[in-house]
C-alpha atoms as a PDB file:
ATOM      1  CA  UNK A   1      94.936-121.458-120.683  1.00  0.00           C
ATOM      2  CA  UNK A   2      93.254-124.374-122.985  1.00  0.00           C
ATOM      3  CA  UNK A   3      95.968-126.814-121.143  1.00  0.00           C
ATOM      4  CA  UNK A   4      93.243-126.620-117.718  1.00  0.00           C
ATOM      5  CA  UNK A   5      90.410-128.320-119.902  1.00  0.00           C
ATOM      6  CA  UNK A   6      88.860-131.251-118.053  1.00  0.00           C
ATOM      7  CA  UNK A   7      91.381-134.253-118.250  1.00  0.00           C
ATOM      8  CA  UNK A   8      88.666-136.925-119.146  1.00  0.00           C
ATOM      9  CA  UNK A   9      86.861-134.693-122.252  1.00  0.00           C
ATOM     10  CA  UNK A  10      90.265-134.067-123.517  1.00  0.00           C
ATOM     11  CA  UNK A  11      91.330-137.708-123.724  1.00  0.00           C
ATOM     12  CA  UNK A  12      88.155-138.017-126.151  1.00  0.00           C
ATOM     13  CA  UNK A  13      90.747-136.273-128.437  1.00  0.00           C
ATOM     14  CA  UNK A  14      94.145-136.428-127.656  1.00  0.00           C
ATOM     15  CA  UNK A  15      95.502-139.626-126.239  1.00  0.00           C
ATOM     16  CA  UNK A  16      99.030-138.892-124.255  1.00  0.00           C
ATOM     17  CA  UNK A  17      99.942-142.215-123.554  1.00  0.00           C
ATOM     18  CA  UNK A  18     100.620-142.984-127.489  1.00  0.00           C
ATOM     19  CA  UNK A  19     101.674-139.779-128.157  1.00  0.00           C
ATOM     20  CA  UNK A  20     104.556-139.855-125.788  1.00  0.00           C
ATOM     21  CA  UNK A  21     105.385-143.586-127.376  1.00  0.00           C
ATOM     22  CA  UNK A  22     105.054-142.374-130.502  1.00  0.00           C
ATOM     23  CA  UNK A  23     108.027-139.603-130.282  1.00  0.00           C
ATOM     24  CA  UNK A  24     109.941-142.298-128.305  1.00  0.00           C
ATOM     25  CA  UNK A  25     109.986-141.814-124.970  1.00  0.00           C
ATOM     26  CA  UNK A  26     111.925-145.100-123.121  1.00  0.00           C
ATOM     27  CA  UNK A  27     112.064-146.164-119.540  1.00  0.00           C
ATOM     28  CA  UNK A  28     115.379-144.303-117.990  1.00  0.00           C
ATOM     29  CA  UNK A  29     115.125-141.407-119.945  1.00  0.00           C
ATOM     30  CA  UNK A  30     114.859-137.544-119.300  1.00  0.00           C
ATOM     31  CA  UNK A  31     111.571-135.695-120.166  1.00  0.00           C
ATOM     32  CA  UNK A  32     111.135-132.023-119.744  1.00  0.00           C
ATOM     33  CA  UNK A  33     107.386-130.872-120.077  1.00  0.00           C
ATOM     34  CA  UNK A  34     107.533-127.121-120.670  1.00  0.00           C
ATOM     35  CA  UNK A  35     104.012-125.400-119.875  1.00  0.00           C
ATOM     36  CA  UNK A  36     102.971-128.474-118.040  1.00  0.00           C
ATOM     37  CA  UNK A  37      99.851-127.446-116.964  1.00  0.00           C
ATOM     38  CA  UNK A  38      97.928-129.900-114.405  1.00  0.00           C
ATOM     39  CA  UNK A  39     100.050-133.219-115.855  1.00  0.00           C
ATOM     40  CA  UNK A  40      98.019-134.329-118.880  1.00  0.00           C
ATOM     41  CA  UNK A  41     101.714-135.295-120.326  1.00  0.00           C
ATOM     42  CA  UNK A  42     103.542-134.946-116.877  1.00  0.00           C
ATOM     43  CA  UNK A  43     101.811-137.746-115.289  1.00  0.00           C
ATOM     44  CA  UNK A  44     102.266-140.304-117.892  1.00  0.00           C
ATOM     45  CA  UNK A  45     105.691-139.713-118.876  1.00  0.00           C
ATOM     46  CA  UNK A  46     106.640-140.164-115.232  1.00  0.00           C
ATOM     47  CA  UNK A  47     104.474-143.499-115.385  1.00  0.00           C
ATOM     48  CA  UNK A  48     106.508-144.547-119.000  1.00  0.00           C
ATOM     49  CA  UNK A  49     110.433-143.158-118.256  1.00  0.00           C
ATOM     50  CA  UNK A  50     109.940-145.456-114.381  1.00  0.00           C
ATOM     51  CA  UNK A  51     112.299-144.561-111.454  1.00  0.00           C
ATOM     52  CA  UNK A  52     115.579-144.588-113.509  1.00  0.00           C
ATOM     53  CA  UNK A  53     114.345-141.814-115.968  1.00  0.00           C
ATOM     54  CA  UNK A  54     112.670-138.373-114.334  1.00  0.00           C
ATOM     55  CA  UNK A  55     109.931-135.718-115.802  1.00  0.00           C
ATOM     56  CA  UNK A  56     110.494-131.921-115.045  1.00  0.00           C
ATOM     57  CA  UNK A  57     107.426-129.752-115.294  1.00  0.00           C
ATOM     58  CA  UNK A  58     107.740-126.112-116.045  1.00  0.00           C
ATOM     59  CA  UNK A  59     104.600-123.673-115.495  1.00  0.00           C
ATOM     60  CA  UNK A  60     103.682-120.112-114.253  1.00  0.00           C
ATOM     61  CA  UNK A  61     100.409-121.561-112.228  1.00  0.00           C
ATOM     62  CA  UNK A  62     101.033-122.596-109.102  1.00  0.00           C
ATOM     63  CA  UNK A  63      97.336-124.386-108.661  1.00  0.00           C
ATOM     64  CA  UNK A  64      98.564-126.556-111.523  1.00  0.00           C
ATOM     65  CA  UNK A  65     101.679-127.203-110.347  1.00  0.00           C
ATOM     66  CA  UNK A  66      99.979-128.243-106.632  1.00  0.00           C
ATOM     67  CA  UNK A  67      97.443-130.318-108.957  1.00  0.00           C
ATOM     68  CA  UNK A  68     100.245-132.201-110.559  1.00  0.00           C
ATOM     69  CA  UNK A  69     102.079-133.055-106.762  1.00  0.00           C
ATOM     70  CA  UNK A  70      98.353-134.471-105.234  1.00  0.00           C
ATOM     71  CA  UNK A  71      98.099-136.722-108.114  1.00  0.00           C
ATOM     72  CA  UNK A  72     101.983-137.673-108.012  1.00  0.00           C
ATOM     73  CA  UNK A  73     101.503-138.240-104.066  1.00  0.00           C
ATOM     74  CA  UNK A  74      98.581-140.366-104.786  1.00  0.00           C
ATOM     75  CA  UNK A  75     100.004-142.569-107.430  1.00  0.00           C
ATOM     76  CA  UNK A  76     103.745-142.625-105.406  1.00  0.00           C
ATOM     77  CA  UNK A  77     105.476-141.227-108.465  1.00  0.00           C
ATOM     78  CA  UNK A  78     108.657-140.120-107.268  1.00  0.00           C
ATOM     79  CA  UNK A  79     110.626-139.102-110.242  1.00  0.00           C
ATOM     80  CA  UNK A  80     108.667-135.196-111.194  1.00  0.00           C
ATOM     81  CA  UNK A  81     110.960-132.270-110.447  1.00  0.00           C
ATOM     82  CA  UNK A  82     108.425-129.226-110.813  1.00  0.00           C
ATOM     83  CA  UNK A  83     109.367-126.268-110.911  1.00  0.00           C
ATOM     84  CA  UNK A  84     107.040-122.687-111.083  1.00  0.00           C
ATOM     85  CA  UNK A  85     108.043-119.957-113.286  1.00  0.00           C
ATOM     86  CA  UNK A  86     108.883-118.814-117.058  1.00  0.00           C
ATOM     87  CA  UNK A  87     109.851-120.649-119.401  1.00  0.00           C
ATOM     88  CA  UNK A  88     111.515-117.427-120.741  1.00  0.00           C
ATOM     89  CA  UNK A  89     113.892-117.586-117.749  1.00  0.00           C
ATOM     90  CA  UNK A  90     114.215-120.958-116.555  1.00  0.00           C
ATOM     91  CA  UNK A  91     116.790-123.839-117.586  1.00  0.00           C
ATOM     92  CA  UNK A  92     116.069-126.489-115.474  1.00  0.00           C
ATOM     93  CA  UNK A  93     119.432-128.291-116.065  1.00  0.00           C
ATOM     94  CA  UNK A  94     121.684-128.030-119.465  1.00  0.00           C
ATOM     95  CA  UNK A  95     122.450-130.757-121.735  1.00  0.00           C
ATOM     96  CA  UNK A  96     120.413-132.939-119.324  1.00  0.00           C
ATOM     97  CA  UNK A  97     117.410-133.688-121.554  1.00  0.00           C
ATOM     98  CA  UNK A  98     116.637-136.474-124.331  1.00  0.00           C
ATOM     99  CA  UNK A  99     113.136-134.861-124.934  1.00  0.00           C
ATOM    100  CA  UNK A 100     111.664-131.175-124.448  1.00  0.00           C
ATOM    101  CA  UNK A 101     108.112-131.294-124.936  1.00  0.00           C
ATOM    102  CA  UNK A 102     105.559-128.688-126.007  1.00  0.00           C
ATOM    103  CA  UNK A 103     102.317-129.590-125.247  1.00  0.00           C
ATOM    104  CA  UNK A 104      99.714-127.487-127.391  1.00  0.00           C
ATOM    105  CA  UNK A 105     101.328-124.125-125.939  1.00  0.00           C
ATOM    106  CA  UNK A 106     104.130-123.247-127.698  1.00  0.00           C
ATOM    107  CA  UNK A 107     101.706-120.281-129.041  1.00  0.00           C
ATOM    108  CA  UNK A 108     101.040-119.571-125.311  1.00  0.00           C
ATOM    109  CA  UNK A 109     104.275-118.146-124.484  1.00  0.00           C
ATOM    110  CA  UNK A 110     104.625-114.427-124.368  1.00  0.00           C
ATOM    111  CA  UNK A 111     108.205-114.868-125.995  1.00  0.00           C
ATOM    112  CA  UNK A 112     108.543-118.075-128.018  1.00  0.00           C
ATOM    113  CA  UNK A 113     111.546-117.459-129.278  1.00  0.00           C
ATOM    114  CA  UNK A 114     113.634-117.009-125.578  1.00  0.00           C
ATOM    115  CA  UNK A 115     111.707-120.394-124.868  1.00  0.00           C
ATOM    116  CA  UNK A 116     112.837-122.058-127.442  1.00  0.00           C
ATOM    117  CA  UNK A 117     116.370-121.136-127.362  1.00  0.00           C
ATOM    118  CA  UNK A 118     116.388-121.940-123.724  1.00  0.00           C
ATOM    119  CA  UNK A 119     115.138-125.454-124.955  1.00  0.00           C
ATOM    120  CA  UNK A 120     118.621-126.215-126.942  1.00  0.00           C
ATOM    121  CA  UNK A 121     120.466-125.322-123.441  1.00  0.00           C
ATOM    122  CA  UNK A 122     118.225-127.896-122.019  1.00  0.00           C
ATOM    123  CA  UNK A 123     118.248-131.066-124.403  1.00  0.00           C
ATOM    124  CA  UNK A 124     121.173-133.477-124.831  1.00  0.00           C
ATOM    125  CA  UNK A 125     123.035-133.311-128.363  1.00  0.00           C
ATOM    126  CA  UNK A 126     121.483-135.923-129.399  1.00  0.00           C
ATOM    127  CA  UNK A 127     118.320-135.288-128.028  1.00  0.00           C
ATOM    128  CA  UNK A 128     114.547-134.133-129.199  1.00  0.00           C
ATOM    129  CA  UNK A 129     112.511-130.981-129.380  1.00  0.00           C
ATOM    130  CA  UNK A 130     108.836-132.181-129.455  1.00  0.00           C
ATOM    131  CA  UNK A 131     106.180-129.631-130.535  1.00  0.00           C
ATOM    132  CA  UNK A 132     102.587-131.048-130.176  1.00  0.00           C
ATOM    133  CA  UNK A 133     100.349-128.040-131.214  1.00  0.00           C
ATOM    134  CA  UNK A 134      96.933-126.471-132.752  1.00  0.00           C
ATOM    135  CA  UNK A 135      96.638-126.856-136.398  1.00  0.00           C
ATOM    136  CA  UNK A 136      95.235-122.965-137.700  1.00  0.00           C
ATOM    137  CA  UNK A 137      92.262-123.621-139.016  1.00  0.00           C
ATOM    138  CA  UNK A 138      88.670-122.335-137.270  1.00  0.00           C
ATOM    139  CA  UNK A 139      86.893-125.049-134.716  1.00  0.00           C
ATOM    140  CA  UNK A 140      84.896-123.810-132.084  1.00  0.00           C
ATOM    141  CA  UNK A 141      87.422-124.750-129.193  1.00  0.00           C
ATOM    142  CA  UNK A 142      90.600-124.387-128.348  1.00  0.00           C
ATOM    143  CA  UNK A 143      92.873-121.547-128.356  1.00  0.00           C
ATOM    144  CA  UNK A 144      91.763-118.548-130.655  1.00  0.00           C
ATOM    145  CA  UNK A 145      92.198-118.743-134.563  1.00  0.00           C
ATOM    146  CA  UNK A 146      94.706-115.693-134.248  1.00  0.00           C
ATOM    147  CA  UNK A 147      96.922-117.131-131.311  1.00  0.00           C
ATOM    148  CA  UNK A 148      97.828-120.295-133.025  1.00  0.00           C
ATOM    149  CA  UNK A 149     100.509-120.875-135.374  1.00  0.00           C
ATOM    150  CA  UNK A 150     100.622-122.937-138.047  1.00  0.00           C
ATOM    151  CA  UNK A 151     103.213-125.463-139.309  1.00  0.00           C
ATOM    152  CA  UNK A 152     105.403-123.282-141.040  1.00  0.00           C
ATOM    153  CA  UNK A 153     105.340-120.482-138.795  1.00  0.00           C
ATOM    154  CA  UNK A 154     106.391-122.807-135.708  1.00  0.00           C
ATOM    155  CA  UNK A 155     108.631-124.541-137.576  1.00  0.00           C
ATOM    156  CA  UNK A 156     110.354-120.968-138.145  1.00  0.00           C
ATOM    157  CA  UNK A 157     110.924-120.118-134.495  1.00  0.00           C
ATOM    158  CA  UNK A 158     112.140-123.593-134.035  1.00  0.00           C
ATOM    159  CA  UNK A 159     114.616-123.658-136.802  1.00  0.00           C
ATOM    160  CA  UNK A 160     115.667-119.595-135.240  1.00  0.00           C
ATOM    161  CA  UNK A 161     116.353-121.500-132.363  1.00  0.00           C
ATOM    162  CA  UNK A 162     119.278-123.724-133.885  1.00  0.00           C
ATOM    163  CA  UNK A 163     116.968-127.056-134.294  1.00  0.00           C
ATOM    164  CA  UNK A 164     116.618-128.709-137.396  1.00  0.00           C
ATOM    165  CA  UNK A 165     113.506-130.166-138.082  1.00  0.00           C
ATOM    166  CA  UNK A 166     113.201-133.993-138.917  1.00  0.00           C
ATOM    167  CA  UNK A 167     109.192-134.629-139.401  1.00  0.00           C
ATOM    168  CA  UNK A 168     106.153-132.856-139.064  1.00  0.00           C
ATOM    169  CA  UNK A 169     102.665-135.046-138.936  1.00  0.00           C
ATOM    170  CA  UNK A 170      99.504-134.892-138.463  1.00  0.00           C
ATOM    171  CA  UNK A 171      98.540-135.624-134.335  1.00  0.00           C
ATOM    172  CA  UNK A 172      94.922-136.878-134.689  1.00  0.00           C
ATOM    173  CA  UNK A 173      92.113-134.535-136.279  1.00  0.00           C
ATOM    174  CA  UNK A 174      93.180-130.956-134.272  1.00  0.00           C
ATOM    175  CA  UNK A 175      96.890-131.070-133.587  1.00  0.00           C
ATOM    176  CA  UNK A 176     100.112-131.692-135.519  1.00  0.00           C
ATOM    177  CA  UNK A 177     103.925-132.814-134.264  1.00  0.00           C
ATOM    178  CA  UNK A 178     106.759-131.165-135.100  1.00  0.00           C
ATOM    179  CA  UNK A 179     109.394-133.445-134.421  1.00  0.00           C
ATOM    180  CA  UNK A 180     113.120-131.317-134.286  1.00  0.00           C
ATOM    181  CA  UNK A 181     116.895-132.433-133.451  1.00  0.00           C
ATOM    182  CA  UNK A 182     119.580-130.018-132.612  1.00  0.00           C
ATOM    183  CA  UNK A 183     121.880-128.286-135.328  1.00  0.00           C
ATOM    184  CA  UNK A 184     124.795-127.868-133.696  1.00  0.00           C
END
């Protein structure tokens, strides 16, 4: 999984600080980080929501999910609730989030569609579906050309899913954001 790339090279290109300003994540709020990986978005939207708000990670690996509770330990975050398993067949609480968050993996899944509609359970009515992926075009890293999916076809499964989508944008040089609310 391209998620388990060295934390330091991948901050040369992704920044997840002002990403996770940028979509609007507040102090107090609830953040749900679906294929979380080892905490490249985990870690600082526990650091941003503070000890009113709390971040749920979501992955299959358990080495990640250990990696993620060290550095929470460490830095005396108390407000991660991870959990290990698929996001096919997990809801981690319904109506409960203001953001789910796909950090370049949305592709990853095996079925995106069950994951997404699994997301809507999850997010508050008035809450966001955040898709942070791979643009499809050829670069020499990341996940394979044929894996990823480009704008339209991930804003397809997302609108399948009940979302409507209110912006997509560029995400610096390799990624875009698809930005989605619920439809009903």
């Amino acid at each position: 999984m391209w998620h388990h790339t060295n934390e330091t090279q991948r901050r040369q290109w992704q920044n997840p600080e002002s990403i996770l300003t940028d979509i609007g994540l507040k102090p107090g709020q609830v953040f749900m980080d679906i294929g979380c990986g080892s905490g490249f978005f985990t870690l600082p939207a526990a650091r941003i929501i503070g000890t009113k708000g709390k971040v749920y990670g979501l992955d299959i690996q358990v080495d990640a999910i250990d990696e993620i509770k060290k550095k929470a330990a460490s830095e005396g975050l108390v407000n991660i609730e991870l959990r290990l398993g698929r996001a096919e067949e997990v809801i981690l609480c319904r109506r409960c989030a203001d953001i789910v968050f796909f950090g370049i993996d949305l592709h990853d899944f095996d079925e995106p569609e069950k994951v997404l509609k699994n997301a809507h359970q999850m997010l508050k009515p008035d809450g966001k579906l955040v898709d942070l992926d791979w643009k499809k075009v050829e670069m020499g890293f990341g996940p394979p050309f044929s894996k990823r999916f480009d704008e339209d076809a991930a804003s397809r499964l997302i609108k399948q899913a009940n979302f409507r989508i209110k912006s997509i944008q560029d995400s610096g040089k390799y990624h875009y954001l698809i930005i989605a609310g619920m439809d009903s």
